[in-house]
Protein backbone atom coordinates (compact mmCIF):
# COMPACT_ATOMS: atom_id res chain seq x y z
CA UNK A 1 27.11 4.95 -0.51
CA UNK A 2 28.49 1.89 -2.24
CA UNK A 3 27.60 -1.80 -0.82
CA UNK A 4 29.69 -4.85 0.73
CA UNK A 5 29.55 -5.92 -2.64
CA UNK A 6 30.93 -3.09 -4.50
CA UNK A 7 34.13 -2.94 -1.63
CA UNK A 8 34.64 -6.70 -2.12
CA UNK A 9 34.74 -6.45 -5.52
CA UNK A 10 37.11 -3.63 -5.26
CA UNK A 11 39.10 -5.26 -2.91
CA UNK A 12 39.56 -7.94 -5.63
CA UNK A 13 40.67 -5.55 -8.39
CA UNK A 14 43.31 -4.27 -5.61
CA UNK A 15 44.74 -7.37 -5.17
CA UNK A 16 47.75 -7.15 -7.63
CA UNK A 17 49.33 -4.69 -4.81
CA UNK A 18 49.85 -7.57 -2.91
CA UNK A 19 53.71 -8.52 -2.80
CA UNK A 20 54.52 -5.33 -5.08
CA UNK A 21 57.11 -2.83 -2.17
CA UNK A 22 55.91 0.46 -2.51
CA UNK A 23 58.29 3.51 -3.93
CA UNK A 24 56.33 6.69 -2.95
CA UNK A 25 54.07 7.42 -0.40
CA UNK A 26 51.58 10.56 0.19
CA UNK A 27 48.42 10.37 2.78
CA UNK A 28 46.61 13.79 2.22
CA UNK A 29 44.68 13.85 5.48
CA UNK A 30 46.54 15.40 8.01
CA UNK A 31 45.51 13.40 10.75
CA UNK A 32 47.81 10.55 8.93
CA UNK A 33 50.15 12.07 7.12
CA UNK A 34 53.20 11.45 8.57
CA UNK A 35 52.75 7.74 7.78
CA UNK A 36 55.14 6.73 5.44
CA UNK A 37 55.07 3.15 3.40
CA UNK A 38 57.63 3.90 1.67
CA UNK A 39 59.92 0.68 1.40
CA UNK A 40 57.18 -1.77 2.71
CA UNK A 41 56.16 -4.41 0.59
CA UNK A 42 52.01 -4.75 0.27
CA UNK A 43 51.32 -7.68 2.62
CA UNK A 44 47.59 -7.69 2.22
CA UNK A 45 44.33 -6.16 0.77
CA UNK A 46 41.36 -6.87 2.22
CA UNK A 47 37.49 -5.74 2.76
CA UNK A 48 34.85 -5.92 5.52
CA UNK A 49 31.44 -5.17 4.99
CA UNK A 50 32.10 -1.37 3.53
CA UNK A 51 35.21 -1.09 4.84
CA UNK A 52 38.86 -1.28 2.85
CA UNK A 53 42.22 -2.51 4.41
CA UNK A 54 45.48 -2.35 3.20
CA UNK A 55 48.34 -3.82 5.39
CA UNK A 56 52.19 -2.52 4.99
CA UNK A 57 54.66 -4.53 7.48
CA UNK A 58 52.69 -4.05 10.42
CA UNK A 59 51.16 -1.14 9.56
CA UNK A 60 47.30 -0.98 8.20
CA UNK A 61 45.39 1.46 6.12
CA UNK A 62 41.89 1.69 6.78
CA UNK A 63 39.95 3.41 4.64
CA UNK A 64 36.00 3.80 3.25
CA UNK A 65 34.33 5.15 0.49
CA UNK A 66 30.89 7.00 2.27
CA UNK A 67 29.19 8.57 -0.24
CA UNK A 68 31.73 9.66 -3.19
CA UNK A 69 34.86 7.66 -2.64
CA UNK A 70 36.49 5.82 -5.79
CA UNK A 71 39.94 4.19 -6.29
CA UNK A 72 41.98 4.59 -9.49
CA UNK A 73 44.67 2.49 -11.04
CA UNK A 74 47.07 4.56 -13.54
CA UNK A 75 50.67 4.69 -14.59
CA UNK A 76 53.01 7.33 -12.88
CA UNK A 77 52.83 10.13 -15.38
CA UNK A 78 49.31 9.99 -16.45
CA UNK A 79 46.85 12.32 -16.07
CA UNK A 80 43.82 11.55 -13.61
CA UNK A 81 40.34 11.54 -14.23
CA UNK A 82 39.48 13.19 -10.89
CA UNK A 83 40.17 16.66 -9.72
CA UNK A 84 43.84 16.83 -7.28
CA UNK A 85 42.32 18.37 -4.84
CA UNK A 86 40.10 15.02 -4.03
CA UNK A 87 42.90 12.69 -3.89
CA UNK A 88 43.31 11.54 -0.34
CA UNK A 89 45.89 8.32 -0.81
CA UNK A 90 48.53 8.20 -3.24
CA UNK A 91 50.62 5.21 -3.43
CA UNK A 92 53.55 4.81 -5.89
CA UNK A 93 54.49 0.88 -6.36
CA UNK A 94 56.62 -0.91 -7.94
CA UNK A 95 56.82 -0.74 -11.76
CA UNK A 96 55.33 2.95 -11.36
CA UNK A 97 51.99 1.42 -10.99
CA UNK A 98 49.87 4.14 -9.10
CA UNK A 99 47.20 3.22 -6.75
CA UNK A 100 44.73 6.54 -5.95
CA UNK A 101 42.10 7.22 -3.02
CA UNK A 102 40.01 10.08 -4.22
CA UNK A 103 37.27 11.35 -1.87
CA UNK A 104 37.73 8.90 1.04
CA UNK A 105 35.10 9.50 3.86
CA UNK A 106 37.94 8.39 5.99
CA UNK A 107 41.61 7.67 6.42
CA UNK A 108 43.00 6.04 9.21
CA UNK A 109 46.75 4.23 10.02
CA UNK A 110 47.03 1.77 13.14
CA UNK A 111 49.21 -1.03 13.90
CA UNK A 112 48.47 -4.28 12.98
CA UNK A 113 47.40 -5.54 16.43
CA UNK A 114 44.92 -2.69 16.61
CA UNK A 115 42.62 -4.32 13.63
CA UNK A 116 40.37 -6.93 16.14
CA UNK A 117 39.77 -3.85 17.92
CA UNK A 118 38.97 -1.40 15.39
CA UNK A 119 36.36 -4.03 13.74
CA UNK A 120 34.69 -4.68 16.95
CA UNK A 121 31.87 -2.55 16.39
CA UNK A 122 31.04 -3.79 13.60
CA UNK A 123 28.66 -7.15 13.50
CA UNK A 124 29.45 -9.97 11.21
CA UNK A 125 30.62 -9.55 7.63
CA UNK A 126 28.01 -10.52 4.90
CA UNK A 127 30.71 -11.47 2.59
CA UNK A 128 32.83 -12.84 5.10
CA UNK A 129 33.21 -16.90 3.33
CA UNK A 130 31.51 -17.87 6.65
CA UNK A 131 28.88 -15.54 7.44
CA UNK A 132 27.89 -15.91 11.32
CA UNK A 133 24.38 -15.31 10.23
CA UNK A 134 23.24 -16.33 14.18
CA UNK A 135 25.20 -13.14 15.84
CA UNK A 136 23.49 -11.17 13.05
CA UNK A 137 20.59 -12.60 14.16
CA UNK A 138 20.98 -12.11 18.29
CA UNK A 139 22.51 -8.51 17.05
CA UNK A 140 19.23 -7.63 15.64
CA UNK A 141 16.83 -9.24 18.21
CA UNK A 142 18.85 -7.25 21.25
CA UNK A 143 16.64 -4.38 20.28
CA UNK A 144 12.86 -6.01 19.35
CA UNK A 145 10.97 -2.58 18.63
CA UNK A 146 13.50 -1.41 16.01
CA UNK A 147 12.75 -1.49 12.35
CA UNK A 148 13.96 -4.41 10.33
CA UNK A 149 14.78 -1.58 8.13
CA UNK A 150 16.96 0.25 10.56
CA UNK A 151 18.44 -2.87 11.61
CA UNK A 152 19.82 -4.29 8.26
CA UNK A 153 21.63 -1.27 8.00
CA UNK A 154 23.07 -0.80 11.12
CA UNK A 155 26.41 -1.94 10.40
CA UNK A 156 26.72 -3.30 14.10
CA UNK A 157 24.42 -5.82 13.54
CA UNK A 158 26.18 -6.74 10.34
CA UNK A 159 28.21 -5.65 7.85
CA UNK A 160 28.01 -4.43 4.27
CA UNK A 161 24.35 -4.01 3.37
CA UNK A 162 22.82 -0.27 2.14
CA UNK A 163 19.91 0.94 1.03
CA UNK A 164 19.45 -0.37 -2.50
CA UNK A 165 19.35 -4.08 -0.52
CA UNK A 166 17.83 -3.29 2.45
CA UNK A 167 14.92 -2.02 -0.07
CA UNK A 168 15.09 -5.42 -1.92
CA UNK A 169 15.98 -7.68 0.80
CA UNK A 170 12.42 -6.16 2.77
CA UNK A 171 10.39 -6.79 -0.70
CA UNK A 172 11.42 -10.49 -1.17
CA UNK A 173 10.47 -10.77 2.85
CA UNK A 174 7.25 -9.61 1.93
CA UNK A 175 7.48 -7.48 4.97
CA UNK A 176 7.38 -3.33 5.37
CA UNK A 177 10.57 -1.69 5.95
CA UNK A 178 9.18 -0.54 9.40
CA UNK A 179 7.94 -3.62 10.92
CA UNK A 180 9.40 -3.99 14.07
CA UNK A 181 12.12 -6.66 13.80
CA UNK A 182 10.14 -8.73 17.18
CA UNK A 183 7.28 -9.06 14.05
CA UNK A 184 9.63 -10.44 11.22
CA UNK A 185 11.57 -13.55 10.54
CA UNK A 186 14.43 -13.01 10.97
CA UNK A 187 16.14 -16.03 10.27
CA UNK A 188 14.84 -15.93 6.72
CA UNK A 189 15.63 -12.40 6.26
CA UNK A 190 19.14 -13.25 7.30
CA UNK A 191 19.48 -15.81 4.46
CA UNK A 192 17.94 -13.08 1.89
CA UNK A 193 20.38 -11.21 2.83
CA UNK A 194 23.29 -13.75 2.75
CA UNK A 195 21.42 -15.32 -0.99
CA UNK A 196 21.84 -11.93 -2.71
CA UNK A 197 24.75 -10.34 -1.53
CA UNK A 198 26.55 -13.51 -2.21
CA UNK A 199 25.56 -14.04 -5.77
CA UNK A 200 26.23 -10.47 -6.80
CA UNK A 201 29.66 -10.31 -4.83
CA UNK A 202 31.30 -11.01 -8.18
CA UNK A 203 28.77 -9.13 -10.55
CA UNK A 204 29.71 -5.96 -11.97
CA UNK A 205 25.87 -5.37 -12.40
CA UNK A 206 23.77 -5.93 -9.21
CA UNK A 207 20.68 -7.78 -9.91
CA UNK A 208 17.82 -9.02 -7.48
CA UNK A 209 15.27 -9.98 -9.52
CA UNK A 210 17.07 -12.36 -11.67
CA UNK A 211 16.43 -9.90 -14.75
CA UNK A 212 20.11 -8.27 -15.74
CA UNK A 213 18.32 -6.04 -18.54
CA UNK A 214 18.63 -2.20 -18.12
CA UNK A 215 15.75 -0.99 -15.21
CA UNK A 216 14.32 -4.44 -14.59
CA UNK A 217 17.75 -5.39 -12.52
CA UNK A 218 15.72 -4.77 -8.97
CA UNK A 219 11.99 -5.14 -7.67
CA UNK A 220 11.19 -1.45 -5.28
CA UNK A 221 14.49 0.21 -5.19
CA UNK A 222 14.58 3.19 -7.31
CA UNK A 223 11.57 2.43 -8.63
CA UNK A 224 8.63 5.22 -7.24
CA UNK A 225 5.20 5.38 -8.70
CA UNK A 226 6.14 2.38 -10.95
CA UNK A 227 3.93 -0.68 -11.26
CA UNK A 228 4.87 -3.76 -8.69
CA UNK A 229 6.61 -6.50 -10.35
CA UNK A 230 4.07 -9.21 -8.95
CA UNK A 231 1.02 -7.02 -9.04
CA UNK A 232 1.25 -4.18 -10.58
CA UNK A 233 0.32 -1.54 -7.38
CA UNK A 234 2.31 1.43 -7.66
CA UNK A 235 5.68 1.42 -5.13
CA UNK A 236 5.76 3.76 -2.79
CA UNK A 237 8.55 6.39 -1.52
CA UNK A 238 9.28 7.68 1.97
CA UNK A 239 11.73 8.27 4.54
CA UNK A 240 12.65 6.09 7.40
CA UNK A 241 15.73 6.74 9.74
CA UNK A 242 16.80 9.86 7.68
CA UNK A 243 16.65 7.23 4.49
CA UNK A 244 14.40 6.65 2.02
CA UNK A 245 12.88 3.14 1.47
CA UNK A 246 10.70 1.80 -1.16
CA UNK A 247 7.84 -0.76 -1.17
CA UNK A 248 4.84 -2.23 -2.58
CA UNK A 249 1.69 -1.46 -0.07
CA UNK A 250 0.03 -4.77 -1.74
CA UNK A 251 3.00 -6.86 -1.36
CA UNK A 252 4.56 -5.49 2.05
CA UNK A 253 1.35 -4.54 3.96
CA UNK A 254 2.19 -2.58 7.42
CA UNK A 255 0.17 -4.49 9.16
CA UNK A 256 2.05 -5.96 12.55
């Protein structure tokens, strides 16, 4: 499942819809297809945490990528990459530039004045220029015996982390992924979070560990049965919350 990072850097390479009117219009999920943009002019694009918006008029398009998602740019006419079948937003705009949604975990149109209330269960985006970093913080302390694992990825407490930070984000703690959160500081974890999401927001290659070389781009993640970066114990691979983590039992003892 792709990252804040990867949506706001999508978001980005969207943003030439902006001010372009759109000519054709097909949403292939049947809850939403009716909806028509036809006419509209692209007012905005738009992420939050792992979430996509498009607004038409005062119409939005929410959409997210789960686990296989992708967007494609081509010229009316040309052939896609991906199979039909997947394609779940087609927009035709102007200059017969087409925009593509394949494999979209989900599709939804609202109003405008719907959007505060279809972000409100979400907690505070990572990305977001001005992260609230202390609602993230109260978010996460409401429930002391939860993981710090669990809780960096609970997108109610904030937006836009997965599992390839929370992994690298719980290394540079120093802490286990399943300390209890009422064990870990979470103020510092908070800026971890912040730090590294932030400097890869523009980064077409995700790095934590300050290395961009092929395989040496993160410190756990990915990494099982492979030596520790900082002292060479082998990381470790199991499961927590139906996901798997990764750590170094030297460097992120369980020991609260």
């Amino acid at each position: 499942m792709p990252e804040g990072d990867s949506v706001f850097q999508l978001s980005r390479r969207l943003q030439f819809m902006r001010g372009r009117e759109v000519l054709e219009t097909s949403l292939r999920v049947p809850s939403v297809a009716l909806h028509d943009f036809t006419g509209r002019t692209v007012h905005r694009v738009w992420p939050y945490g792992k979430h996509l918006f498009m607004q038409f008029g005062d119409d939005i398009l929410h959409t997210h990528l789960k686990m296989e998602g992708t967007w494609a740019v081509h010229r009316k006419g040309d052939r896609w990459r991906k199979p039909a079948h997947t394609a779940r937003v087609v927009l035709v705009l102007s200059e017969n530039i087409e925009v593509v949604g394949f494999s979209l975990g989900f599709v939804k149109v609202y109003p405008a004045s719907q959007y505060p209330e279809a972000i409100a269960n979400l907690g505070p985006d990572v990305l977001a220029q001005h992260f609230d970093m202390e609602l993230a913080k109260k978010n996460i302390l409401k429930e002391p015996s939860t993981s710090i694992g669990v809780a960096l990825l609970d997108q109610s407490n904030l937006a836009g982390v997965g599992n390839e930070y929370r992994a690298e984000i719980c290394f540079l703690l120093g802490v286990h992924p399943a300390t209890p959160v009422a064990h870990v500081d979470v103020d510092k974890a908070l800026r971890i979070t912040r730090r590294l999401m932030w400097e890869n927001r523009n980064s077409p290659i995700r790095v934590t560990t300050g290395v961009r070389r092929a395989g040496e781009s993160t410190y756990v993640f990915g990494r099982n049965n492979k030596p520790c970066r900082r002292c060479r114990s082998r990381i470790l691979k199991a499961e927590l919350g139906e996901r798997i983590i990764w750590w170094c039992p030297h460097c992120q003892p369980l020991d609260f």
